[in-house]
Structures are given as structure tokens and as C-alpha cells.
PDB file of N, CA and C in Angstrom:
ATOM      1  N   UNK A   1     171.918  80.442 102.314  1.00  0.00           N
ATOM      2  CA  UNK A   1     173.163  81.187 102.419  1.00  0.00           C
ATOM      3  C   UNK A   1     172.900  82.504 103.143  1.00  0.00           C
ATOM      4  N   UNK A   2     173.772  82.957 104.437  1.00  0.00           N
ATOM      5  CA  UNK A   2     173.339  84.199 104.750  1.00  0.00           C
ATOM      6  C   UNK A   2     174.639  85.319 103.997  1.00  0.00           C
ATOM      7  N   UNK A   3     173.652  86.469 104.369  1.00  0.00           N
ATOM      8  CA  UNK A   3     174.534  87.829 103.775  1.00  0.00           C
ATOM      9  C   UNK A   3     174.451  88.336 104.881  1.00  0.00           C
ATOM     10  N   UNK A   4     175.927  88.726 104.179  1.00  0.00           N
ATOM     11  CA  UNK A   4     176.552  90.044 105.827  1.00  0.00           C
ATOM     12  C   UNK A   4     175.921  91.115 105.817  1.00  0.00           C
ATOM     13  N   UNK A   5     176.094  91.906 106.586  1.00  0.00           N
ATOM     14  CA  UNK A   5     175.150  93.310 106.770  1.00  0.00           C
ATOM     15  C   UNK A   5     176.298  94.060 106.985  1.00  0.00           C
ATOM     16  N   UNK A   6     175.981  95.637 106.668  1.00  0.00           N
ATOM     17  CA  UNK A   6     177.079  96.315 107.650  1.00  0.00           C
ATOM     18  C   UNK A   6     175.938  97.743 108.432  1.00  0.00           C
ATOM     19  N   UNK A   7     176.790  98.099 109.094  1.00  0.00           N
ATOM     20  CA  UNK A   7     176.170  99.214 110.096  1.00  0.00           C
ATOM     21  C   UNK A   7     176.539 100.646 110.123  1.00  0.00           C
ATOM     22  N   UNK A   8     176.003 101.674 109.524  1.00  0.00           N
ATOM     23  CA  UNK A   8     176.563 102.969 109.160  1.00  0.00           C
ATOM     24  C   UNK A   8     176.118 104.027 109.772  1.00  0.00           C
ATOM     25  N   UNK A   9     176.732 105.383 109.883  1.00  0.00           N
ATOM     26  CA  UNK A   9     176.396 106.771 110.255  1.00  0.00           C
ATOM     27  C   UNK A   9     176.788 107.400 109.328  1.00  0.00           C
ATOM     28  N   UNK A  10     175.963 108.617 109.254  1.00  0.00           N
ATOM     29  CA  UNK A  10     175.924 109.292 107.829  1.00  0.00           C
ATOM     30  C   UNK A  10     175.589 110.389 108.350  1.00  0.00           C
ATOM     31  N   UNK A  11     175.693 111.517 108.436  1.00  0.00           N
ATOM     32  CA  UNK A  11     175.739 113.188 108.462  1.00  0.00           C
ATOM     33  C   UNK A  11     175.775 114.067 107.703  1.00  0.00           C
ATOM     34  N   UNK A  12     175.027 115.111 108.448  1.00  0.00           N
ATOM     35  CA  UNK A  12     174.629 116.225 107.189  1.00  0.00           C
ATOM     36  C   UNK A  12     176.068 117.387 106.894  1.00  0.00           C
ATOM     37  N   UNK A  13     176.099 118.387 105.906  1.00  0.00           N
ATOM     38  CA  UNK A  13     177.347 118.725 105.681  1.00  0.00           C
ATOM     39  C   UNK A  13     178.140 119.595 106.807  1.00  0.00           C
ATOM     40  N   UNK A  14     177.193 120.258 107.680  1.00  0.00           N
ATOM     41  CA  UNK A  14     177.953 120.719 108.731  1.00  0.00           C
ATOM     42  C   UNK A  14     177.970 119.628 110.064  1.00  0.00           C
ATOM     43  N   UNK A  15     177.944 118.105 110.366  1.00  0.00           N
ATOM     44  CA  UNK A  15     178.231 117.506 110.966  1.00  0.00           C
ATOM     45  C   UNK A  15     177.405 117.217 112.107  1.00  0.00           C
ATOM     46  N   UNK A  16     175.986 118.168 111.816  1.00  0.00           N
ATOM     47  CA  UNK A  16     175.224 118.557 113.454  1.00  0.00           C
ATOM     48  C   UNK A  16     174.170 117.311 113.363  1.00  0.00           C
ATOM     49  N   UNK A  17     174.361 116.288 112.655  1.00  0.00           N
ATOM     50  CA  UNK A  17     173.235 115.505 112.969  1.00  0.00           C
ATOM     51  C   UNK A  17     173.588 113.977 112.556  1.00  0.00           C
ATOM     52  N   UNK A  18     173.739 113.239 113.403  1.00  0.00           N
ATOM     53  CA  UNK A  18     174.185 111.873 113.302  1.00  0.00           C
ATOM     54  C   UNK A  18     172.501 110.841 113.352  1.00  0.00           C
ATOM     55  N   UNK A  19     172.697 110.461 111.813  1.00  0.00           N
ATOM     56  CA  UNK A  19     171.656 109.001 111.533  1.00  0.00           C
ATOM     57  C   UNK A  19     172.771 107.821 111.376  1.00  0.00           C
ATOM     58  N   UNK A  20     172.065 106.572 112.297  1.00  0.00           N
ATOM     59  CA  UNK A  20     172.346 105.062 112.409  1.00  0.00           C
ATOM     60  C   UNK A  20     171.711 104.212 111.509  1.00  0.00           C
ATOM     61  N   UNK A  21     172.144 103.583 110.732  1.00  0.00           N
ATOM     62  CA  UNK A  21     171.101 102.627 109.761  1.00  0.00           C
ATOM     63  C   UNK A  21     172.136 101.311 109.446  1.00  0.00           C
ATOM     64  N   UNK A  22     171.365 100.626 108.833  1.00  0.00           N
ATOM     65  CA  UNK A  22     171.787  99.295 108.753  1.00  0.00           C
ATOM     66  C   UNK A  22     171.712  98.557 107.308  1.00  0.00           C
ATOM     67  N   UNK A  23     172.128  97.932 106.320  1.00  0.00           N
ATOM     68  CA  UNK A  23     171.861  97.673 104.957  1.00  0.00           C
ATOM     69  C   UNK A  23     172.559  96.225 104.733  1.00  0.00           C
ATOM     70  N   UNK A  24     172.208  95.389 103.945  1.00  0.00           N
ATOM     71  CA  UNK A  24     173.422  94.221 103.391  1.00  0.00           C
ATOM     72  C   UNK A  24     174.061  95.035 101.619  1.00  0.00           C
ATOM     73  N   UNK A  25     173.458  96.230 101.869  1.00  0.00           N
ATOM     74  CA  UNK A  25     174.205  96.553 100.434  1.00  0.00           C
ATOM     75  C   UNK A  25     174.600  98.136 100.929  1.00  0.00           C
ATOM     76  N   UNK A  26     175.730  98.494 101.626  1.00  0.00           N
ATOM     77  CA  UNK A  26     176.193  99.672 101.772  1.00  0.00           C
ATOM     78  C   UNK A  26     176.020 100.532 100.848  1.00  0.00           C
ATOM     79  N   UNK A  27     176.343 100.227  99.736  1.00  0.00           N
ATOM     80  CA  UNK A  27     177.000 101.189  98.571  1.00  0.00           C
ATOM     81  C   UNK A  27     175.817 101.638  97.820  1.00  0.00           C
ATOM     82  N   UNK A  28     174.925 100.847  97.411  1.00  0.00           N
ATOM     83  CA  UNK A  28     173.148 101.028  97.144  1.00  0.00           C
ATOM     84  C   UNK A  28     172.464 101.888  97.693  1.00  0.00           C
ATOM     85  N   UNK A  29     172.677 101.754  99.266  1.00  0.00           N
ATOM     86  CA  UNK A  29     171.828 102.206 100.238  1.00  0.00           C
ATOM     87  C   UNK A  29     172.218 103.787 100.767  1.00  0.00           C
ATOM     88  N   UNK A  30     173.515 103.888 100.481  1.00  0.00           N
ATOM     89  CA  UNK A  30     174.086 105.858 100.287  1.00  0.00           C
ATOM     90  C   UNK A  30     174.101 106.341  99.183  1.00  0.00           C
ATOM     91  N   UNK A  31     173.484 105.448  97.943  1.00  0.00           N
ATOM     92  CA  UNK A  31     173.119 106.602  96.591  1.00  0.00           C
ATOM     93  C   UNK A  31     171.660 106.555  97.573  1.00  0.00           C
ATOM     94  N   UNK A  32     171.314 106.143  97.913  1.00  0.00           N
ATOM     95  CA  UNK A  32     169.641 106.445  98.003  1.00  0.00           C
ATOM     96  C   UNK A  32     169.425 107.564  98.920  1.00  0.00           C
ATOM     97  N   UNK A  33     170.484 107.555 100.076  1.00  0.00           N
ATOM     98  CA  UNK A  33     170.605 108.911 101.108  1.00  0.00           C
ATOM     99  C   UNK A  33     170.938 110.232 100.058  1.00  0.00           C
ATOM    100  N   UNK A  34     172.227 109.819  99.269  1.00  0.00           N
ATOM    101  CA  UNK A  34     172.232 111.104  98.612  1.00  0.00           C
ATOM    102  C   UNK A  34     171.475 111.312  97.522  1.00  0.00           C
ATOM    103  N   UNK A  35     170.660 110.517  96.587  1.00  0.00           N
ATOM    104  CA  UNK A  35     169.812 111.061  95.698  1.00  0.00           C
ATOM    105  C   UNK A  35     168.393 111.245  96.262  1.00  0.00           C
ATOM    106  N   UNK A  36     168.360 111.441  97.830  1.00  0.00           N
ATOM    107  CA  UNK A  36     166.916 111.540  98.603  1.00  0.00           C
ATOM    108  C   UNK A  36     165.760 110.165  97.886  1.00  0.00           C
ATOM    109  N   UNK A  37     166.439 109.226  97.917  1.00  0.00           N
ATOM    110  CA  UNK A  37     165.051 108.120  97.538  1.00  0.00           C
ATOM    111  C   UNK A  37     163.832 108.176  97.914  1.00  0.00           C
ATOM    112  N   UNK A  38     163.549 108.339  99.206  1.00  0.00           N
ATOM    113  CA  UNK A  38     162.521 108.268  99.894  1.00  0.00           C
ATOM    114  C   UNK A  38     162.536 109.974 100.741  1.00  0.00           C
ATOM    115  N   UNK A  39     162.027 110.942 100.064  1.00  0.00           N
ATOM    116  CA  UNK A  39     162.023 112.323 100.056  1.00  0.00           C
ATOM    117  C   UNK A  39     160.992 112.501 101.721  1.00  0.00           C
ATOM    118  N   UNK A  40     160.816 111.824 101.941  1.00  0.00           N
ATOM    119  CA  UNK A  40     160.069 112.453 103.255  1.00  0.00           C
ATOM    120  C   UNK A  40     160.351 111.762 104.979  1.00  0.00           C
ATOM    121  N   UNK A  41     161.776 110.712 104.366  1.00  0.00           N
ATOM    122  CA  UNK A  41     162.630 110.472 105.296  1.00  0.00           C
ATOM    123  C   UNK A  41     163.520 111.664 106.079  1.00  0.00           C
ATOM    124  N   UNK A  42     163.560 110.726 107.255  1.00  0.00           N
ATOM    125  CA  UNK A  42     164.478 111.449 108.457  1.00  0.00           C
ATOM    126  C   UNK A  42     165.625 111.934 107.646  1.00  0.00           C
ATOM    127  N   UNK A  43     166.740 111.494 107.001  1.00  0.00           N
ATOM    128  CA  UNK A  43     167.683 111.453 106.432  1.00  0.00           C
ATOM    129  C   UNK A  43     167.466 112.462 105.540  1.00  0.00           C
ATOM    130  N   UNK A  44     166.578 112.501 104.220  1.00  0.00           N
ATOM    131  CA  UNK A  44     166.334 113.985 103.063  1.00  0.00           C
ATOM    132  C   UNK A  44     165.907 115.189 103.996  1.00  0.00           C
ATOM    133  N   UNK A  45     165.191 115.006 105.111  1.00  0.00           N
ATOM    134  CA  UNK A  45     164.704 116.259 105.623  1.00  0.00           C
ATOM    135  C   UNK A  45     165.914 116.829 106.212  1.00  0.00           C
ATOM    136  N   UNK A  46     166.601 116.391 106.980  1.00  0.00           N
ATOM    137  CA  UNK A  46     168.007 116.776 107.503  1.00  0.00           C
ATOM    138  C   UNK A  46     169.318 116.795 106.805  1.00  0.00           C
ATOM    139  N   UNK A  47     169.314 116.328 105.591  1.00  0.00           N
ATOM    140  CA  UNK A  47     170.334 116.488 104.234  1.00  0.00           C
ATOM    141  C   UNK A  47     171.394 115.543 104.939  1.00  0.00           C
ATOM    142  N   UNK A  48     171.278 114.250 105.194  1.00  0.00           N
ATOM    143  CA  UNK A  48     172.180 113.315 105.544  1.00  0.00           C
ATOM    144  C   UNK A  48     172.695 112.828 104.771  1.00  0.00           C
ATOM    145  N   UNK A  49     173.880 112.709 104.050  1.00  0.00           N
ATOM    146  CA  UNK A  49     174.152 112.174 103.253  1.00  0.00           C
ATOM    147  C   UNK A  49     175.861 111.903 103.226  1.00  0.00           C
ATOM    148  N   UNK A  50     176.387 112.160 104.109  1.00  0.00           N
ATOM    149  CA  UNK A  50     178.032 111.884 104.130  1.00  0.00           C
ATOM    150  C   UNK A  50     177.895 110.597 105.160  1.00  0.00           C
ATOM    151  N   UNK A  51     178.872 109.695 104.223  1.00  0.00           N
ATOM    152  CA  UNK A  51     179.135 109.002 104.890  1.00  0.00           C
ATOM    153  C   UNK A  51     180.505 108.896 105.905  1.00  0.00           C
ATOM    154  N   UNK A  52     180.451 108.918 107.096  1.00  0.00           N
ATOM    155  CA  UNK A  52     181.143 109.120 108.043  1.00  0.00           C
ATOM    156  C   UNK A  52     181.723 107.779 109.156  1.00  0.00           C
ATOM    157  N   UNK A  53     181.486 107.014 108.807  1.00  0.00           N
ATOM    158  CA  UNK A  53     181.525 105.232 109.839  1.00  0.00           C
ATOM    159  C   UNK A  53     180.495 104.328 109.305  1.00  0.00           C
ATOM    160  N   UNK A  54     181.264 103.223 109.079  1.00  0.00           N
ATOM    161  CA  UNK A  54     180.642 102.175 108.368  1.00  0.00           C
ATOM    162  C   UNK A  54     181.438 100.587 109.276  1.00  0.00           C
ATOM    163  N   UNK A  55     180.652  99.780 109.105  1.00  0.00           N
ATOM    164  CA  UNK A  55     181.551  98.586 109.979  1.00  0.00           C
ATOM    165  C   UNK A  55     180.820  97.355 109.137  1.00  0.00           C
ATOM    166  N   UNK A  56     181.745  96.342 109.150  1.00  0.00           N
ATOM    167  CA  UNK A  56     180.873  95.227 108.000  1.00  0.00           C
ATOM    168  C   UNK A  56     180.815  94.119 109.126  1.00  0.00           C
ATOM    169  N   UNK A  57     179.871  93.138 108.844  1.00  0.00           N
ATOM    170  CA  UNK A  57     179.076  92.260 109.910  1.00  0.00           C
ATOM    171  C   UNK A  57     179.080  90.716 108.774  1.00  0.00           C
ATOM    172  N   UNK A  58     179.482  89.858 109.016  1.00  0.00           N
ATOM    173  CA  UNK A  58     179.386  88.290 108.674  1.00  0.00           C
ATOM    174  C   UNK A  58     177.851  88.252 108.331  1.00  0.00           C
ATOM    175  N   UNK A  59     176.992  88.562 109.402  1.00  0.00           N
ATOM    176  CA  UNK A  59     175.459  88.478 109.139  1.00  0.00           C
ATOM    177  C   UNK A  59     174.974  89.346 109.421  1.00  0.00           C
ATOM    178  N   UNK A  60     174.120  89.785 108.424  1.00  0.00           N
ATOM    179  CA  UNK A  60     172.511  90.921 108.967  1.00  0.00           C
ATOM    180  C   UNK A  60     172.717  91.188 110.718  1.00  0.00           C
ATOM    181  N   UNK A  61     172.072  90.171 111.124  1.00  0.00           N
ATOM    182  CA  UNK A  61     171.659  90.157 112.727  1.00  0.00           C
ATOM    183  C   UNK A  61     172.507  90.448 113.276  1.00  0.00           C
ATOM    184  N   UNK A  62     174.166  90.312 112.927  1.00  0.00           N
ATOM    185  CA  UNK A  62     175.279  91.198 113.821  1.00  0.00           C
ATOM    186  C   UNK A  62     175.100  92.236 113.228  1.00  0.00           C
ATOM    187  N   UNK A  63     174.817  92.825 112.453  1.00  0.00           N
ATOM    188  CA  UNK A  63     174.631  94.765 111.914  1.00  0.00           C
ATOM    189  C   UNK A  63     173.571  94.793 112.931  1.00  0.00           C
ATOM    190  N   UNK A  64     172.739  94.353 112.691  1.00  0.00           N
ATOM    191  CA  UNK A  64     171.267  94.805 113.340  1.00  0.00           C
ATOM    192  C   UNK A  64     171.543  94.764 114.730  1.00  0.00           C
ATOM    193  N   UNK A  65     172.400  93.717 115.493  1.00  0.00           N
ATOM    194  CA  UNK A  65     172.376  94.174 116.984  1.00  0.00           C
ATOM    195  C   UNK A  65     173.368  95.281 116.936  1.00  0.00           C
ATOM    196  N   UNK A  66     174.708  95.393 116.190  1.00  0.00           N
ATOM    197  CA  UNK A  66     175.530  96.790 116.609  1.00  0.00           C
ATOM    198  C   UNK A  66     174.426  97.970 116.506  1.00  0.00           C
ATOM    199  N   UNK A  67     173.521  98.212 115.308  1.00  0.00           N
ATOM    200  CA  UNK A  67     172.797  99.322 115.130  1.00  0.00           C
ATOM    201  C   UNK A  67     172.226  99.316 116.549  1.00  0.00           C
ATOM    202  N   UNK A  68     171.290  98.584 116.588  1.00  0.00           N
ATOM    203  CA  UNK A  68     170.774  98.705 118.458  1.00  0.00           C
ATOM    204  C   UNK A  68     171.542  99.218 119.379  1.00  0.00           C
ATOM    205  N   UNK A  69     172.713  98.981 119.351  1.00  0.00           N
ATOM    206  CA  UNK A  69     174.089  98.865 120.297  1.00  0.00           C
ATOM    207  C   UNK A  69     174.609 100.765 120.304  1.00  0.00           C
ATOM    208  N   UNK A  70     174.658 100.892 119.049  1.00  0.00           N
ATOM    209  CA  UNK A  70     174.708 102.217 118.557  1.00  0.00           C
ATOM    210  C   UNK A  70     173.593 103.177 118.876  1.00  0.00           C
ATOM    211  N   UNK A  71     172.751 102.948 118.786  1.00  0.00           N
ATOM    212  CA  UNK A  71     171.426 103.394 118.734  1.00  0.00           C
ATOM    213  C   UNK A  71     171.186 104.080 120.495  1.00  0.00           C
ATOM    214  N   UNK A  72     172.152 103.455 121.452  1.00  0.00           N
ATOM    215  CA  UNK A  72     171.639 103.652 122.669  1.00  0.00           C
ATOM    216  C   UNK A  72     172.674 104.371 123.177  1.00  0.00           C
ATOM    217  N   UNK A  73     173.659 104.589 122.710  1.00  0.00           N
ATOM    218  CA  UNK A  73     174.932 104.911 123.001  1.00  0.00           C
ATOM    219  C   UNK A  73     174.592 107.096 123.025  1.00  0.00           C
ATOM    220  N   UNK A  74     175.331 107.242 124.195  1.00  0.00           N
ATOM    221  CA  UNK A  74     174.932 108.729 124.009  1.00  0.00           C
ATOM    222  C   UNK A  74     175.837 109.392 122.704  1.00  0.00           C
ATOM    223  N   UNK A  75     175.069 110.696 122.309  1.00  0.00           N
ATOM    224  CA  UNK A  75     176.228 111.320 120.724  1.00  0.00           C
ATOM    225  C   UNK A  75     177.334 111.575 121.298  1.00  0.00           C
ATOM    226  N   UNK A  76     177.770 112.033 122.914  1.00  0.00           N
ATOM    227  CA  UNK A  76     179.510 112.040 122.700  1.00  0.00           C
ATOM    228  C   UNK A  76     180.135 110.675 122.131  1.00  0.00           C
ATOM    229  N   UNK A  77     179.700 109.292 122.447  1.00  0.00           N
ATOM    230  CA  UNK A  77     180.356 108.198 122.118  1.00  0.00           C
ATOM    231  C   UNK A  77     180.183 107.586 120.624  1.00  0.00           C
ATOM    232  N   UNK A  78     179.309 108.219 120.366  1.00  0.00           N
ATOM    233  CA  UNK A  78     179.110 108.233 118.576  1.00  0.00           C
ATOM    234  C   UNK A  78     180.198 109.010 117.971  1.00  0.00           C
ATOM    235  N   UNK A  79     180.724 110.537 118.618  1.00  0.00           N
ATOM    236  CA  UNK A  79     181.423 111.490 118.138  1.00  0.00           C
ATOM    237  C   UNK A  79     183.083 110.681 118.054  1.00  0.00           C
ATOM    238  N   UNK A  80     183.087 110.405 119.433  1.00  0.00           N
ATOM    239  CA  UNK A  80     184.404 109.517 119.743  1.00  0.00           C
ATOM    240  C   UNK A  80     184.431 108.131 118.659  1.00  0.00           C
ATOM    241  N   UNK A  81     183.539 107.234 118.610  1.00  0.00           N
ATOM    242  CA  UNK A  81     184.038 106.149 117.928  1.00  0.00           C
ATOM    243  C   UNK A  81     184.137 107.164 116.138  1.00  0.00           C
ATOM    244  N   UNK A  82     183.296 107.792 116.048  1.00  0.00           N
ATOM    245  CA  UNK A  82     183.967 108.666 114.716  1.00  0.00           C
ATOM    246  C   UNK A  82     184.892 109.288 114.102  1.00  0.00           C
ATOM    247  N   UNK A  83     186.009 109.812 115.180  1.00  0.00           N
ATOM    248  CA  UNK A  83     186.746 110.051 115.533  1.00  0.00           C
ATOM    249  C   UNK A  83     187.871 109.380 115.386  1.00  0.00           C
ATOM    250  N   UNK A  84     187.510 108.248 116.211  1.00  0.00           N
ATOM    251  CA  UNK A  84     188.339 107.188 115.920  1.00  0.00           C
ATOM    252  C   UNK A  84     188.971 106.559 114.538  1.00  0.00           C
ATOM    253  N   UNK A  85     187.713 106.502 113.794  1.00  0.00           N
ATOM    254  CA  UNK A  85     188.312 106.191 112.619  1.00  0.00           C
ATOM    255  C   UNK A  85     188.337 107.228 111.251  1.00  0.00           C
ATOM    256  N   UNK A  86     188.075 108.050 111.178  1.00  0.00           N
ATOM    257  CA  UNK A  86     187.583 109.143 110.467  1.00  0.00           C
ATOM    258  C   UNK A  86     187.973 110.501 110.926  1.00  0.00           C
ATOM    259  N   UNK A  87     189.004 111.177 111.858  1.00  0.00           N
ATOM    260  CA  UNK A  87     189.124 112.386 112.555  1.00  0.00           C
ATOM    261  C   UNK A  87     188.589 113.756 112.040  1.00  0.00           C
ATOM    262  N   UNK A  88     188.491 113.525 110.551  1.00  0.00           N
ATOM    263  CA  UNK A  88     188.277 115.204 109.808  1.00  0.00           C
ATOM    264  C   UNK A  88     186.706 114.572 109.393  1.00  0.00           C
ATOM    265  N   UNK A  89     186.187 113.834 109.331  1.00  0.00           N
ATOM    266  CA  UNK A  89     184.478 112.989 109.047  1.00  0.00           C
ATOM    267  C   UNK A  89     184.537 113.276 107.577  1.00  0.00           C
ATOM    268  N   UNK A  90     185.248 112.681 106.835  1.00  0.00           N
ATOM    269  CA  UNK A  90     185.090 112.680 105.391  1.00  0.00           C
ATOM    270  C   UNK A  90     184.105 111.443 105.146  1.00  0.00           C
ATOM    271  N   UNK A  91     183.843 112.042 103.772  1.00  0.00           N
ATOM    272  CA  UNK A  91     182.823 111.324 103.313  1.00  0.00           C
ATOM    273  C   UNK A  91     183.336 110.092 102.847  1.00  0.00           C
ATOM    274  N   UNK A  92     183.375 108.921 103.134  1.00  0.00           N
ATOM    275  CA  UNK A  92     183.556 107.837 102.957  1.00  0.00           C
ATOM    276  C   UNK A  92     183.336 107.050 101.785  1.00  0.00           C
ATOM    277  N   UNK A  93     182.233 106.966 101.454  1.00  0.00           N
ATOM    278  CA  UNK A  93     181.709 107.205 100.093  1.00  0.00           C
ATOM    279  C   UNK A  93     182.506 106.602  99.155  1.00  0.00           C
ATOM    280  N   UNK A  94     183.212 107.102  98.746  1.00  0.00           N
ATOM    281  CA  UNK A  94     183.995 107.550  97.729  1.00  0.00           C
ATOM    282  C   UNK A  94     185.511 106.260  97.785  1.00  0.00           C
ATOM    283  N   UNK A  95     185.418 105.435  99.265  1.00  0.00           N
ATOM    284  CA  UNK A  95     186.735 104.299  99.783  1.00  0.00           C
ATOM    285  C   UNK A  95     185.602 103.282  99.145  1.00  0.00           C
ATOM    286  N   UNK A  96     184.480 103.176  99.011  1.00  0.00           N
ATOM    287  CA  UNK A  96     183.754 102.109  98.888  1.00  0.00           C
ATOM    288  C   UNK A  96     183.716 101.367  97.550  1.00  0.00           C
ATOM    289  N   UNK A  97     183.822  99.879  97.356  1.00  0.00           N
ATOM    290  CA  UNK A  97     184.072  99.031  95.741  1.00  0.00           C
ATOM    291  C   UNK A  97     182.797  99.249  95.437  1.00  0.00           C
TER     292      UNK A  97
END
């Protein structure tokens, strides 16, 4: 049986730093950004922890190629697709079951 994945950006509280990551358990995987799980990650050193864009994927391997996809994309077009769905970058978080 496969599991879907989804594909997220997450930012620190003044907005100046956009991380891309990828999970099949969204909601797991942003207590771990905000309770710093892994304290000597990219993410705790830069206080990433709002969630700001999230997209859900049928399978892993479609998260994992958008993350790639994302990943190459310059930060104005990160800012814009954020934008897009999120205009004030609230923490998301909080829409999630």
C-alpha cells in the first residue's frame, strides 16, 4: 500500500527565511520543527517553525519531486506561490486534523 506525502515551507517569525521539506506525516513532522527535535538542524538554528504552505501528494515520490521542484525555484517564486495561498503567512498549523 503506498502513502501520500505532502510538501511544506515553514519560516521563522519574522518571515526572513524559507525551509522546503517533505514528510508522509505533516502534523508529526511540525511538532518536531517547533519543539526543536533535532536541536542542531537547519530549521532550530534559524527558529523555523511557522507553518506557511503545505500541498498533499497521492505518493511520497510526488512530494519528493515537488520538493526538488521547489527546491530550485528562485525565493521570489517561493514568496509568490506563498502568497498565493496564505497572503498575511499565518501559521498554518493550527488548519491541520
Amino acid at each position: 500500500m503506498e502513502r501520500g506525502g505532502c510538501v511544506y515551507m515553514i519560516t521563522n517569525f519574522t518571515n526572513t527565511v524559507i525551509y522546503i521539506g517533505v514528510t508522509s506525516d505533516l502534523y508529526f513532522r511540525i511538532i518536531e520543527h517547533k519543539e526543536k527535535h533535532y536541536p542542531n538542524s537547519f530549521t532550530a538554528k534559524y527558529n523555523c517553525n511557522k507553518l506557511v504552505y503545505f500541498e498533499q501528494f497521492s505518493t511520497i515520490e510526488d512530494a519528493i519531486g515537488k520538493e526538488k521542484q521547489l527546491k530550485n525555484w528562485r525565493r521570489e517564486w517561493k514568496i509568490n506561490l506563498i502568497n498565493s495561498v496564505n497572503p498575511l503567512w499565518e501559521d498554518l498549523f493550527l488548519t491541520l486534523e
